[in-house]
PDB file of N, CA and C in Angstrom:
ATOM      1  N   UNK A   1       5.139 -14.053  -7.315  1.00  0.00           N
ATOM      2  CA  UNK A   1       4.200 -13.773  -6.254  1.00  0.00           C
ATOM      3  C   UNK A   1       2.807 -13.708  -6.841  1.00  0.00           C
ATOM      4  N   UNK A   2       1.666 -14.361  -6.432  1.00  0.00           N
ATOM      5  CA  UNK A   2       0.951 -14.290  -6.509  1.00  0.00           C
ATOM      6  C   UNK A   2      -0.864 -13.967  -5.636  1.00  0.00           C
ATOM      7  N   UNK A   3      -1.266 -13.257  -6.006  1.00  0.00           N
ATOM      8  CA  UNK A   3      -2.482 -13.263  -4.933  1.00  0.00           C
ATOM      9  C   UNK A   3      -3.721 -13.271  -5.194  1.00  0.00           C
ATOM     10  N   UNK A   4      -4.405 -13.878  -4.332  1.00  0.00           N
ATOM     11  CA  UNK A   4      -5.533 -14.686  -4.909  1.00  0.00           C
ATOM     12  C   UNK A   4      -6.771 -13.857  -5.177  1.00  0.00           C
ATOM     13  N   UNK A   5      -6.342 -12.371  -4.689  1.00  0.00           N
ATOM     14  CA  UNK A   5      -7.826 -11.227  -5.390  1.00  0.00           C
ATOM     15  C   UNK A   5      -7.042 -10.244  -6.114  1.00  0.00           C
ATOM     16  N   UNK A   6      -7.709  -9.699  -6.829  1.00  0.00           N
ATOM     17  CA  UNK A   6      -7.075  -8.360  -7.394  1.00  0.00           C
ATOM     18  C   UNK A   6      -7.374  -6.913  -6.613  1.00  0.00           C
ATOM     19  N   UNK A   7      -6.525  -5.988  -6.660  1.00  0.00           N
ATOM     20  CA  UNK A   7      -7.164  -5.346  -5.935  1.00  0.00           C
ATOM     21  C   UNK A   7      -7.501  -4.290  -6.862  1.00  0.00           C
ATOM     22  N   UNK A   8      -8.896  -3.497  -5.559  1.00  0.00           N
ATOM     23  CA  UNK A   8      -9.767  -2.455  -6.256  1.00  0.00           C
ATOM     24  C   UNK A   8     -10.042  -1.925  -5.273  1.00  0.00           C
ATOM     25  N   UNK A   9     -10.140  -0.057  -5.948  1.00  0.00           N
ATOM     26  CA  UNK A   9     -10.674   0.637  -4.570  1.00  0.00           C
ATOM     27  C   UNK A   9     -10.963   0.146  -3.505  1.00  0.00           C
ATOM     28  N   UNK A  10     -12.263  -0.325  -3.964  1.00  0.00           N
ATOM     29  CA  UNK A  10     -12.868  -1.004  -2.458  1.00  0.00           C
ATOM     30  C   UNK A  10     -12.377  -1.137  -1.571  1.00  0.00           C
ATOM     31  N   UNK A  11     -11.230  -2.027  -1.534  1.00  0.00           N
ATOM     32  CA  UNK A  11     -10.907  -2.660  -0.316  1.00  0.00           C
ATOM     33  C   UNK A  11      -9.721  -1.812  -0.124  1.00  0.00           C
ATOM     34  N   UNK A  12      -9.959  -0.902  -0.027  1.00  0.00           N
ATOM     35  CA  UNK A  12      -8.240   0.501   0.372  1.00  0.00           C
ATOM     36  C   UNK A  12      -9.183   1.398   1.159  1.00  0.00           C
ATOM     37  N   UNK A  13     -10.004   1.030   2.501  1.00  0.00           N
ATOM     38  CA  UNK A  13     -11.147   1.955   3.201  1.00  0.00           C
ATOM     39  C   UNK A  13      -9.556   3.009   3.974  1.00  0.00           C
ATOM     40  N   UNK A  14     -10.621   4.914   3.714  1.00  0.00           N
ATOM     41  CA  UNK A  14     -10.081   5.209   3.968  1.00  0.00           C
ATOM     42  C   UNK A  14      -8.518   5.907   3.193  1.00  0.00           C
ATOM     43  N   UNK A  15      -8.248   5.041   2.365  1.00  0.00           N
ATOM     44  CA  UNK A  15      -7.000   5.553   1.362  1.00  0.00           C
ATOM     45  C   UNK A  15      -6.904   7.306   1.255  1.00  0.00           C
ATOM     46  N   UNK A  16      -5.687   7.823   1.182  1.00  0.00           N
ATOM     47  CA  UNK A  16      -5.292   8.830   1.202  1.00  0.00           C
ATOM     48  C   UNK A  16      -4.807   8.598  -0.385  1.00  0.00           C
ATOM     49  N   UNK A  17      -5.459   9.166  -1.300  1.00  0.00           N
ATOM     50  CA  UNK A  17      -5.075   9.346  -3.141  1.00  0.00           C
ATOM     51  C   UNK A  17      -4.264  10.435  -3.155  1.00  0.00           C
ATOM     52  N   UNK A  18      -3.024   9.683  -4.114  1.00  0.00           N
ATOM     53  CA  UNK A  18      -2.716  11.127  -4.431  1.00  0.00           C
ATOM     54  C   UNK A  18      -2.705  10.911  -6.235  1.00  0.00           C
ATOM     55  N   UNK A  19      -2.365  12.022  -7.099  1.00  0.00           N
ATOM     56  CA  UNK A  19      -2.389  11.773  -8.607  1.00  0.00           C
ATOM     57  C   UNK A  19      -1.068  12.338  -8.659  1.00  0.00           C
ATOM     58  N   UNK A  20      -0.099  11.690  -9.228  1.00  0.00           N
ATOM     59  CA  UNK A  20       1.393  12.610  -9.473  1.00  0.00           C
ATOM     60  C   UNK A  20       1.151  12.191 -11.171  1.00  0.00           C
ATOM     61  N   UNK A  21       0.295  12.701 -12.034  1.00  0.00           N
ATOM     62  CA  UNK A  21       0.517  12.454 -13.291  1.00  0.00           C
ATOM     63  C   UNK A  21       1.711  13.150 -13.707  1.00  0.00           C
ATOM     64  N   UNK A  22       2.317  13.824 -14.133  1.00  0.00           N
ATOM     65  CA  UNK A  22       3.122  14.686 -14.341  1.00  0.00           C
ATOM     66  C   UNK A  22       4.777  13.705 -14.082  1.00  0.00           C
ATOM     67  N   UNK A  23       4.895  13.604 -12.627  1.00  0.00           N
ATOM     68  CA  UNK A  23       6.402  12.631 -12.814  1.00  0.00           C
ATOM     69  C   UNK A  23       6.433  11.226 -13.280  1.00  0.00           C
ATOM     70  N   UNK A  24       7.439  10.509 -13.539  1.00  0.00           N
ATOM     71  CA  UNK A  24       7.941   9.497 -14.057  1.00  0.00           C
ATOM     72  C   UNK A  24       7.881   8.652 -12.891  1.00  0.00           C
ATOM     73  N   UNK A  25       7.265   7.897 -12.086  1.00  0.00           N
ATOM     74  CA  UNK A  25       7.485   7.355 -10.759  1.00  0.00           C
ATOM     75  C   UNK A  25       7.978   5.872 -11.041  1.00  0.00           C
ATOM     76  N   UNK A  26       8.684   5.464  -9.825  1.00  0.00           N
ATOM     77  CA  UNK A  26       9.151   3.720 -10.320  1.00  0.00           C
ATOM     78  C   UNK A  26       8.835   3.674  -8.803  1.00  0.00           C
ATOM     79  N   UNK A  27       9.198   2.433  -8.493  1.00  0.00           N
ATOM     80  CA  UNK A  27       8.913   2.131  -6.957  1.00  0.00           C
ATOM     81  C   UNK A  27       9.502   2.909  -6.123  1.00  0.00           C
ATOM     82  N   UNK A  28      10.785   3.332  -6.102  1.00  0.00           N
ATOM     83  CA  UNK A  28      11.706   3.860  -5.177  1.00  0.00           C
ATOM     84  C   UNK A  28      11.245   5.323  -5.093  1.00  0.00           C
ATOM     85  N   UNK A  29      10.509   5.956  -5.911  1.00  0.00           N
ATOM     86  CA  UNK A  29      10.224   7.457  -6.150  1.00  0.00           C
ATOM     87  C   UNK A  29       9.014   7.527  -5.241  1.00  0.00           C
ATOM     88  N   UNK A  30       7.693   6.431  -5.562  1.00  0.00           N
ATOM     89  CA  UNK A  30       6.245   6.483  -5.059  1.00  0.00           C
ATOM     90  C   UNK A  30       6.523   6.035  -3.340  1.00  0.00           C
ATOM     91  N   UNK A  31       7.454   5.405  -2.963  1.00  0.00           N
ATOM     92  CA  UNK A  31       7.753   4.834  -1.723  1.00  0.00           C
ATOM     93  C   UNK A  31       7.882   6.166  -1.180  1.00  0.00           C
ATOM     94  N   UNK A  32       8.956   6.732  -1.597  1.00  0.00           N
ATOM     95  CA  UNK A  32       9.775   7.784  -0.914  1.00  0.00           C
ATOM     96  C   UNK A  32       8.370   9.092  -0.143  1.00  0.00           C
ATOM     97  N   UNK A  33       7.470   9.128  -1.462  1.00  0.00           N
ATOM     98  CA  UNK A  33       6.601   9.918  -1.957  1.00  0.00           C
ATOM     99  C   UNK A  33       5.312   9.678  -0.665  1.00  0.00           C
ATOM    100  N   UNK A  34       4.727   8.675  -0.658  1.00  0.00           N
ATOM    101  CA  UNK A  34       4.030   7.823   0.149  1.00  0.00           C
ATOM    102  C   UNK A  34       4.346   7.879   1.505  1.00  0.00           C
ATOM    103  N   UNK A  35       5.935   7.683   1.847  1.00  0.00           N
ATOM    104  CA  UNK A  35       6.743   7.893   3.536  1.00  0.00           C
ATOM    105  C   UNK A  35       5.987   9.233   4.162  1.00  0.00           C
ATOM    106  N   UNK A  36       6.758   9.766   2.994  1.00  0.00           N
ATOM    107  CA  UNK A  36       6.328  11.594   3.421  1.00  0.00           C
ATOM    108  C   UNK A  36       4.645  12.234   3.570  1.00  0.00           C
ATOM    109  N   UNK A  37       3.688  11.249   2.668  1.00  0.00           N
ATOM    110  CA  UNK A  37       2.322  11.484   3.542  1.00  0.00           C
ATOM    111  C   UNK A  37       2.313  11.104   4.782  1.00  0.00           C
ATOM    112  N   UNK A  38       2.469   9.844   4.805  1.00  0.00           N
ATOM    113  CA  UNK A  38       2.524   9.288   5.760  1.00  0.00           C
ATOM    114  C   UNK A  38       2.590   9.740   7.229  1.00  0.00           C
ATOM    115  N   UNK A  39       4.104  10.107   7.243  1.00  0.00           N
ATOM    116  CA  UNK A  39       4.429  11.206   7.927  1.00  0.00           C
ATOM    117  C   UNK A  39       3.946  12.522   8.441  1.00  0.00           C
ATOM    118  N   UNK A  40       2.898  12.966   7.815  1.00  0.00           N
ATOM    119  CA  UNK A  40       1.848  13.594   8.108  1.00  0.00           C
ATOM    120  C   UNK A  40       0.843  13.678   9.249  1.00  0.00           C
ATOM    121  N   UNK A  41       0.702  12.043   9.127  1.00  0.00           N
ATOM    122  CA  UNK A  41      -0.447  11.348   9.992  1.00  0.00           C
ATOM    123  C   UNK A  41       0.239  10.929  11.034  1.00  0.00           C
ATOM    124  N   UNK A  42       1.633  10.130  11.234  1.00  0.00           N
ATOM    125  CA  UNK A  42       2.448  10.012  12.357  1.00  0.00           C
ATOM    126  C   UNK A  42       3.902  10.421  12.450  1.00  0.00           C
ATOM    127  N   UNK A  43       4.365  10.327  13.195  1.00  0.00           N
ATOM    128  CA  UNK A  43       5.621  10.748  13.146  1.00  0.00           C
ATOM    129  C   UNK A  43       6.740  10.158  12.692  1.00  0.00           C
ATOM    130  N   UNK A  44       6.405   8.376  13.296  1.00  0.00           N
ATOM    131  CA  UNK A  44       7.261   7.420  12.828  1.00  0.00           C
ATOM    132  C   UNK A  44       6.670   6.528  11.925  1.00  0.00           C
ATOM    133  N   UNK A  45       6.259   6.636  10.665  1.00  0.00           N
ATOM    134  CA  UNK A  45       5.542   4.920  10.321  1.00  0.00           C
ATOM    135  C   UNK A  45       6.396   4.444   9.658  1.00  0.00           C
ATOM    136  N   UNK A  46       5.241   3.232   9.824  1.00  0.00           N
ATOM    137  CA  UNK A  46       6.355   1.869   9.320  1.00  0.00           C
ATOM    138  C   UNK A  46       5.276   1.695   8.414  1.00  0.00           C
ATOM    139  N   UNK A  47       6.221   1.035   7.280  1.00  0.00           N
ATOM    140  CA  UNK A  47       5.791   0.484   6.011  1.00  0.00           C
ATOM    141  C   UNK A  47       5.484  -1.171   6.260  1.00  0.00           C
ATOM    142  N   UNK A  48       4.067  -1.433   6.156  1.00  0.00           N
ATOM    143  CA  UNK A  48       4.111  -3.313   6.305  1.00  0.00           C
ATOM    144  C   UNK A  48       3.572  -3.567   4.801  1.00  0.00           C
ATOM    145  N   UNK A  49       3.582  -2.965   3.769  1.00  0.00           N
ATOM    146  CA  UNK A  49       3.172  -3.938   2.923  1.00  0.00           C
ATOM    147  C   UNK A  49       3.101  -2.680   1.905  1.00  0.00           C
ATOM    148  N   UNK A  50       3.047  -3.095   0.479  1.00  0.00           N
ATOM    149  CA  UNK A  50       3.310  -2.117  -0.726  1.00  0.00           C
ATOM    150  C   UNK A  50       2.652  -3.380  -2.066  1.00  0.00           C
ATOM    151  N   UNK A  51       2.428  -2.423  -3.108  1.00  0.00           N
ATOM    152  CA  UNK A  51       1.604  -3.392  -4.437  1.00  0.00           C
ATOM    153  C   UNK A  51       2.334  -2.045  -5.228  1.00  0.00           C
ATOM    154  N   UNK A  52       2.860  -3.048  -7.027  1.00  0.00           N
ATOM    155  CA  UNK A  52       3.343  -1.564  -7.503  1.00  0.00           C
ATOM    156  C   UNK A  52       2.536  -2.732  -8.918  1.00  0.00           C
ATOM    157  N   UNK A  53       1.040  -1.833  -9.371  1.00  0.00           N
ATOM    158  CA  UNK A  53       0.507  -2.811 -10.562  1.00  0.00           C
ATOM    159  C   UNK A  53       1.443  -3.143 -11.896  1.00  0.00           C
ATOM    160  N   UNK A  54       1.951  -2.193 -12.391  1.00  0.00           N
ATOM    161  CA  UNK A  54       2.999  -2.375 -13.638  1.00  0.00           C
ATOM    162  C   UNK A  54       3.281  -3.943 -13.536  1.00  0.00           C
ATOM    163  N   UNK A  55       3.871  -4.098 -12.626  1.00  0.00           N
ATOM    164  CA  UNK A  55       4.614  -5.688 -12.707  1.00  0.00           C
ATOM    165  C   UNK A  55       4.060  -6.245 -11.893  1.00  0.00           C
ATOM    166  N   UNK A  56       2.812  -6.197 -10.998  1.00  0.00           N
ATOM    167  CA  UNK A  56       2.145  -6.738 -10.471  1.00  0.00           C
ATOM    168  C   UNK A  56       2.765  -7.706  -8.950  1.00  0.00           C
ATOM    169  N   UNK A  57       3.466  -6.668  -8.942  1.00  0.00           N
ATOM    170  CA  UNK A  57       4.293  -7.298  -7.343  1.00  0.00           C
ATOM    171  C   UNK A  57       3.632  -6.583  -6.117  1.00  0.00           C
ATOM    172  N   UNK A  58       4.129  -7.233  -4.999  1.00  0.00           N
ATOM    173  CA  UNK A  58       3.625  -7.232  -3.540  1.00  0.00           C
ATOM    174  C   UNK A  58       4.605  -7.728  -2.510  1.00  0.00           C
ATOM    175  N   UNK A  59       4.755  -6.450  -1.611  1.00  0.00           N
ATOM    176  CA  UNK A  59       5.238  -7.089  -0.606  1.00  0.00           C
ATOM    177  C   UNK A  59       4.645  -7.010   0.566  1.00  0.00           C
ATOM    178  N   UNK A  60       4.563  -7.765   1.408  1.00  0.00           N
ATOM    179  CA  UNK A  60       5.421  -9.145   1.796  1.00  0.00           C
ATOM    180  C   UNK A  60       4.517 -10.353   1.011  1.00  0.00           C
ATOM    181  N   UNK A  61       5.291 -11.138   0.393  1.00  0.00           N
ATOM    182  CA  UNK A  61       5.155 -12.150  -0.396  1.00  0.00           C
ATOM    183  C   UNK A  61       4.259 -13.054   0.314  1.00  0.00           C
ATOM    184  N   UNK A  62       3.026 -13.137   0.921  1.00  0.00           N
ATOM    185  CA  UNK A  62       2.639 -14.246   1.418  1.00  0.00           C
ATOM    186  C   UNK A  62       1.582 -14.396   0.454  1.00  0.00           C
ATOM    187  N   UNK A  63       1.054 -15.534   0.922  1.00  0.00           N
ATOM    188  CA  UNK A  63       0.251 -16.334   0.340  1.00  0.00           C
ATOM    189  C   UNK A  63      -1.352 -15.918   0.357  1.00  0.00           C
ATOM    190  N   UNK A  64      -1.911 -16.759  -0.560  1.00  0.00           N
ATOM    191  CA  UNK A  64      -3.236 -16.476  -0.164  1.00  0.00           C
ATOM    192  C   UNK A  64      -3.925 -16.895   1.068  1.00  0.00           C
ATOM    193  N   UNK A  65      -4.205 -15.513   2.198  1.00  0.00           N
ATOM    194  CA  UNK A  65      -4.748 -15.955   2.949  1.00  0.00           C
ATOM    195  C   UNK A  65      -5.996 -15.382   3.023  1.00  0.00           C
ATOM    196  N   UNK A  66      -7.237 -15.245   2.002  1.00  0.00           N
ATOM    197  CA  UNK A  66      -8.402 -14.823   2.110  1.00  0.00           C
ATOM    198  C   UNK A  66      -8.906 -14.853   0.463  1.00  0.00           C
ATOM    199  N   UNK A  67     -10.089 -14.618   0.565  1.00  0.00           N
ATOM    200  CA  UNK A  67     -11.111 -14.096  -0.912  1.00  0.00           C
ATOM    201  C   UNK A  67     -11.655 -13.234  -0.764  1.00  0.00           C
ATOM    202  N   UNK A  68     -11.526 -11.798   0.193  1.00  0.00           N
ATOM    203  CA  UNK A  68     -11.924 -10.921   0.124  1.00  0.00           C
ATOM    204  C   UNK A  68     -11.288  -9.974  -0.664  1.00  0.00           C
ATOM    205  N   UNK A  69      -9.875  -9.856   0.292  1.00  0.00           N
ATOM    206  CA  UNK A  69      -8.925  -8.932  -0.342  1.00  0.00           C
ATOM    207  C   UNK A  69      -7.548  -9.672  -0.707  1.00  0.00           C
ATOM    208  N   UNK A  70      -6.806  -8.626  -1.572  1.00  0.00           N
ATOM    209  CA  UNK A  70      -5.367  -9.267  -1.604  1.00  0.00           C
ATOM    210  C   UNK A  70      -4.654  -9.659  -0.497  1.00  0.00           C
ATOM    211  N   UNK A  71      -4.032 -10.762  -0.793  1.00  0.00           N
ATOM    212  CA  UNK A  71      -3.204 -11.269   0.975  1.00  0.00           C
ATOM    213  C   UNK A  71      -1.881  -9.783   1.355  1.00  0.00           C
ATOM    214  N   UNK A  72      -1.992  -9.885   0.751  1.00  0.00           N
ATOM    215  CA  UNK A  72      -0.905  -8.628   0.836  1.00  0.00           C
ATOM    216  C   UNK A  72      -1.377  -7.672   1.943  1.00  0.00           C
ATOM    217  N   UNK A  73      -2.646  -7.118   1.400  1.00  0.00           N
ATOM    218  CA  UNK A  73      -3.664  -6.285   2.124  1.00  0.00           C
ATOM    219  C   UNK A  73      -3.980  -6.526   3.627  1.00  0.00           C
ATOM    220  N   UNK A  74      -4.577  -8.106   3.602  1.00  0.00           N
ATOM    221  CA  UNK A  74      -4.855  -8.809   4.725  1.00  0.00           C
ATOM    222  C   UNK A  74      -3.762  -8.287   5.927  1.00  0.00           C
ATOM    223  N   UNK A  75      -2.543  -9.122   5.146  1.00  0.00           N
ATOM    224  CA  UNK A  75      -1.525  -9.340   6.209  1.00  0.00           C
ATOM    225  C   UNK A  75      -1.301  -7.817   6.518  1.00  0.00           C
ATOM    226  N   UNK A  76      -1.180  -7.054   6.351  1.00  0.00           N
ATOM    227  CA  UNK A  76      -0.868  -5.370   6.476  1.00  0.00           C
ATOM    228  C   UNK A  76      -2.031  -4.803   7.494  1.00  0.00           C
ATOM    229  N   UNK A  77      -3.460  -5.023   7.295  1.00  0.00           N
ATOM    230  CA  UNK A  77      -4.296  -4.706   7.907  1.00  0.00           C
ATOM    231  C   UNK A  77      -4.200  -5.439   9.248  1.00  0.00           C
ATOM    232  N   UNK A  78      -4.292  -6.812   9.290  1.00  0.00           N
ATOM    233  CA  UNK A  78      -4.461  -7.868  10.579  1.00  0.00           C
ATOM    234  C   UNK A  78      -3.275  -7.200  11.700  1.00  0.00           C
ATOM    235  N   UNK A  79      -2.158  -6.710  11.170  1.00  0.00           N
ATOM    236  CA  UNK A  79      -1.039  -6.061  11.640  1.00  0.00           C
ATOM    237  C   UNK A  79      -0.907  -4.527  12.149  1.00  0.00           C
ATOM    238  N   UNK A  80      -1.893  -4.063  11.834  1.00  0.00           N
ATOM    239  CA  UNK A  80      -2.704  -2.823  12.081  1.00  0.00           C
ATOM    240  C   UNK A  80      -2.319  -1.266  11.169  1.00  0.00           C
ATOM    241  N   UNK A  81      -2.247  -2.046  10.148  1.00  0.00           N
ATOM    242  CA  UNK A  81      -1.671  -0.883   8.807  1.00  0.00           C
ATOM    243  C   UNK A  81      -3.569  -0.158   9.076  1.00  0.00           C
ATOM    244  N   UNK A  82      -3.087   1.178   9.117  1.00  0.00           N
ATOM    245  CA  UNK A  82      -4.213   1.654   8.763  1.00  0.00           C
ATOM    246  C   UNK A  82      -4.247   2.843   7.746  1.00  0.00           C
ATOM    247  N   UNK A  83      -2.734   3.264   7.394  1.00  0.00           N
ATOM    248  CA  UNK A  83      -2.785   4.301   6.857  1.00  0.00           C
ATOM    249  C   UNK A  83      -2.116   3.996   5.678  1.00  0.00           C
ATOM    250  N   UNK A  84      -2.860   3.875   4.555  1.00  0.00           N
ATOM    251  CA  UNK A  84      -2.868   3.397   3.559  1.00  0.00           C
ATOM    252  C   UNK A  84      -2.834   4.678   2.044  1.00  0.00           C
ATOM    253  N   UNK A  85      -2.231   4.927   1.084  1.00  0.00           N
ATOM    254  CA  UNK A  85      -1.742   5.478   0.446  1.00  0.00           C
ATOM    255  C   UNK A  85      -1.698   5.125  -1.013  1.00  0.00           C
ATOM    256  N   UNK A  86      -2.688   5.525  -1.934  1.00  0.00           N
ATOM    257  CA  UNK A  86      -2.861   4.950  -3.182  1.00  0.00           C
ATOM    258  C   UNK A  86      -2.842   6.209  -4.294  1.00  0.00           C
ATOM    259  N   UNK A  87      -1.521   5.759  -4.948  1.00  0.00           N
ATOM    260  CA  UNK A  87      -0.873   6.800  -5.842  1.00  0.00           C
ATOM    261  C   UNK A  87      -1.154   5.994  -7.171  1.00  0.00           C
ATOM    262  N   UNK A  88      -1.836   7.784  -8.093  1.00  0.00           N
ATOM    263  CA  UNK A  88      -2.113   7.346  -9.033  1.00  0.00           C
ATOM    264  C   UNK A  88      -3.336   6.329  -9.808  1.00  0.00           C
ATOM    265  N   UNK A  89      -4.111   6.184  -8.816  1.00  0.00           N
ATOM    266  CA  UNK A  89      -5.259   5.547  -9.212  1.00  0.00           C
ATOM    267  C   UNK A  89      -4.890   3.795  -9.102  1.00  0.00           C
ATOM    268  N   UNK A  90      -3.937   3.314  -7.985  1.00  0.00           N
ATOM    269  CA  UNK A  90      -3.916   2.164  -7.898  1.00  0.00           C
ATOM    270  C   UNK A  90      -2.646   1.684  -8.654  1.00  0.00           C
ATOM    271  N   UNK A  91      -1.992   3.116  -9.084  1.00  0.00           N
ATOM    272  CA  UNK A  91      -0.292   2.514  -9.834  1.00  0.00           C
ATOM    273  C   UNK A  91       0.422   1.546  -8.909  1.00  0.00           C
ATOM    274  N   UNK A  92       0.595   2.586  -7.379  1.00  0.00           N
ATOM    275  CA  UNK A  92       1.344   2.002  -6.496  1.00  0.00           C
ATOM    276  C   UNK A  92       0.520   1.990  -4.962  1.00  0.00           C
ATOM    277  N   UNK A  93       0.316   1.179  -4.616  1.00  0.00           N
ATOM    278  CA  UNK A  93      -0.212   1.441  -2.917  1.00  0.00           C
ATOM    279  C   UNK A  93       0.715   1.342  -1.656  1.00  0.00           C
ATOM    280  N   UNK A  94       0.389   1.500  -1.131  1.00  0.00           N
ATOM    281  CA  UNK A  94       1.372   1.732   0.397  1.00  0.00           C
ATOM    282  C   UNK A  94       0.633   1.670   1.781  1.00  0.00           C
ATOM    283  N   UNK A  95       0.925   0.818   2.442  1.00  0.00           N
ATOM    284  CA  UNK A  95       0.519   0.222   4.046  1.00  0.00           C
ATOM    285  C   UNK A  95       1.343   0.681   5.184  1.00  0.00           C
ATOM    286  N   UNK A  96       1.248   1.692   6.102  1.00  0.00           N
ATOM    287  CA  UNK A  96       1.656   1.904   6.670  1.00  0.00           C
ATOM    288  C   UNK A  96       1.028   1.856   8.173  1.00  0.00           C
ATOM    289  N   UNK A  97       1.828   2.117   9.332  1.00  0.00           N
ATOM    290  CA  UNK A  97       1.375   2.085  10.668  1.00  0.00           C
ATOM    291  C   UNK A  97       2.169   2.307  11.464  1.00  0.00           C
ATOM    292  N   UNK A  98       1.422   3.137  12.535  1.00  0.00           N
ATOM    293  CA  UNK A  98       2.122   4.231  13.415  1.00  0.00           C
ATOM    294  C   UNK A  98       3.122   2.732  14.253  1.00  0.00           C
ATOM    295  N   UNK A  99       4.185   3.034  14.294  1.00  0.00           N
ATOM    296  CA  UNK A  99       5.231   2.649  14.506  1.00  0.00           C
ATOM    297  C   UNK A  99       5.818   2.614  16.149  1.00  0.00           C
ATOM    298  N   UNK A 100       5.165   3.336  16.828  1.00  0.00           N
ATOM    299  CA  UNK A 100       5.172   3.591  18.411  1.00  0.00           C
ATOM    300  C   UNK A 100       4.096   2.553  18.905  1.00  0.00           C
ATOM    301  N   UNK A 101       3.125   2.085  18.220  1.00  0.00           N
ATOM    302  CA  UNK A 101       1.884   0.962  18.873  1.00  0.00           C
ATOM    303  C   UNK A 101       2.544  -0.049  18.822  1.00  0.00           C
TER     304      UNK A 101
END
């Protein structure tokens, strides 16, 4: 998978940070971790899109569709992710959206 920007703060308007220095996180831990802010803000969200930098993956796998931000990003936002979740200083991010709209 590849995408055609890297991402940086910037383009995470809004992001809810958290720092878990202290645990060992892998994807399945920061997901879990991320749900439960989430959850905060709505009752039901849905996850449209996730980046975990270590291995430099992204889902949903699409393509480059911009030079602003990562397509990843794009497609999550255009879809109306607004509640967005960046653990660790950009280790792992998380796209979410209230799930009842």
């Amino acid at each position: 998978m590849n995408s055609c920007k890297q991402l940086s703060k910037e383009h995470l308007r809004s992001a809810i940070c958290v720092n878990e220095r202290g645990a060992d996180l892998d994807l399945r831990a920061a997901k879990a971790m991320a749900e439960k802010i989430a959850k905060t803000k709505v009752p039901d969200p849905m996850l449209l899109a996730w980046y975990e930098r270590k291995t430099g993956r992204f889902s949903p796998p699409v393509e480059c569709c911009g030079e602003e931000k990562p397509s990843w990003l794009i497609y999550a936002e255009s879809r109306g992710g607004d509640i967005i979740v960046n653990i660790n200083d950009l280790e792992y991010v998380f796209v979410f959206r209230d799930s009842s709209l």
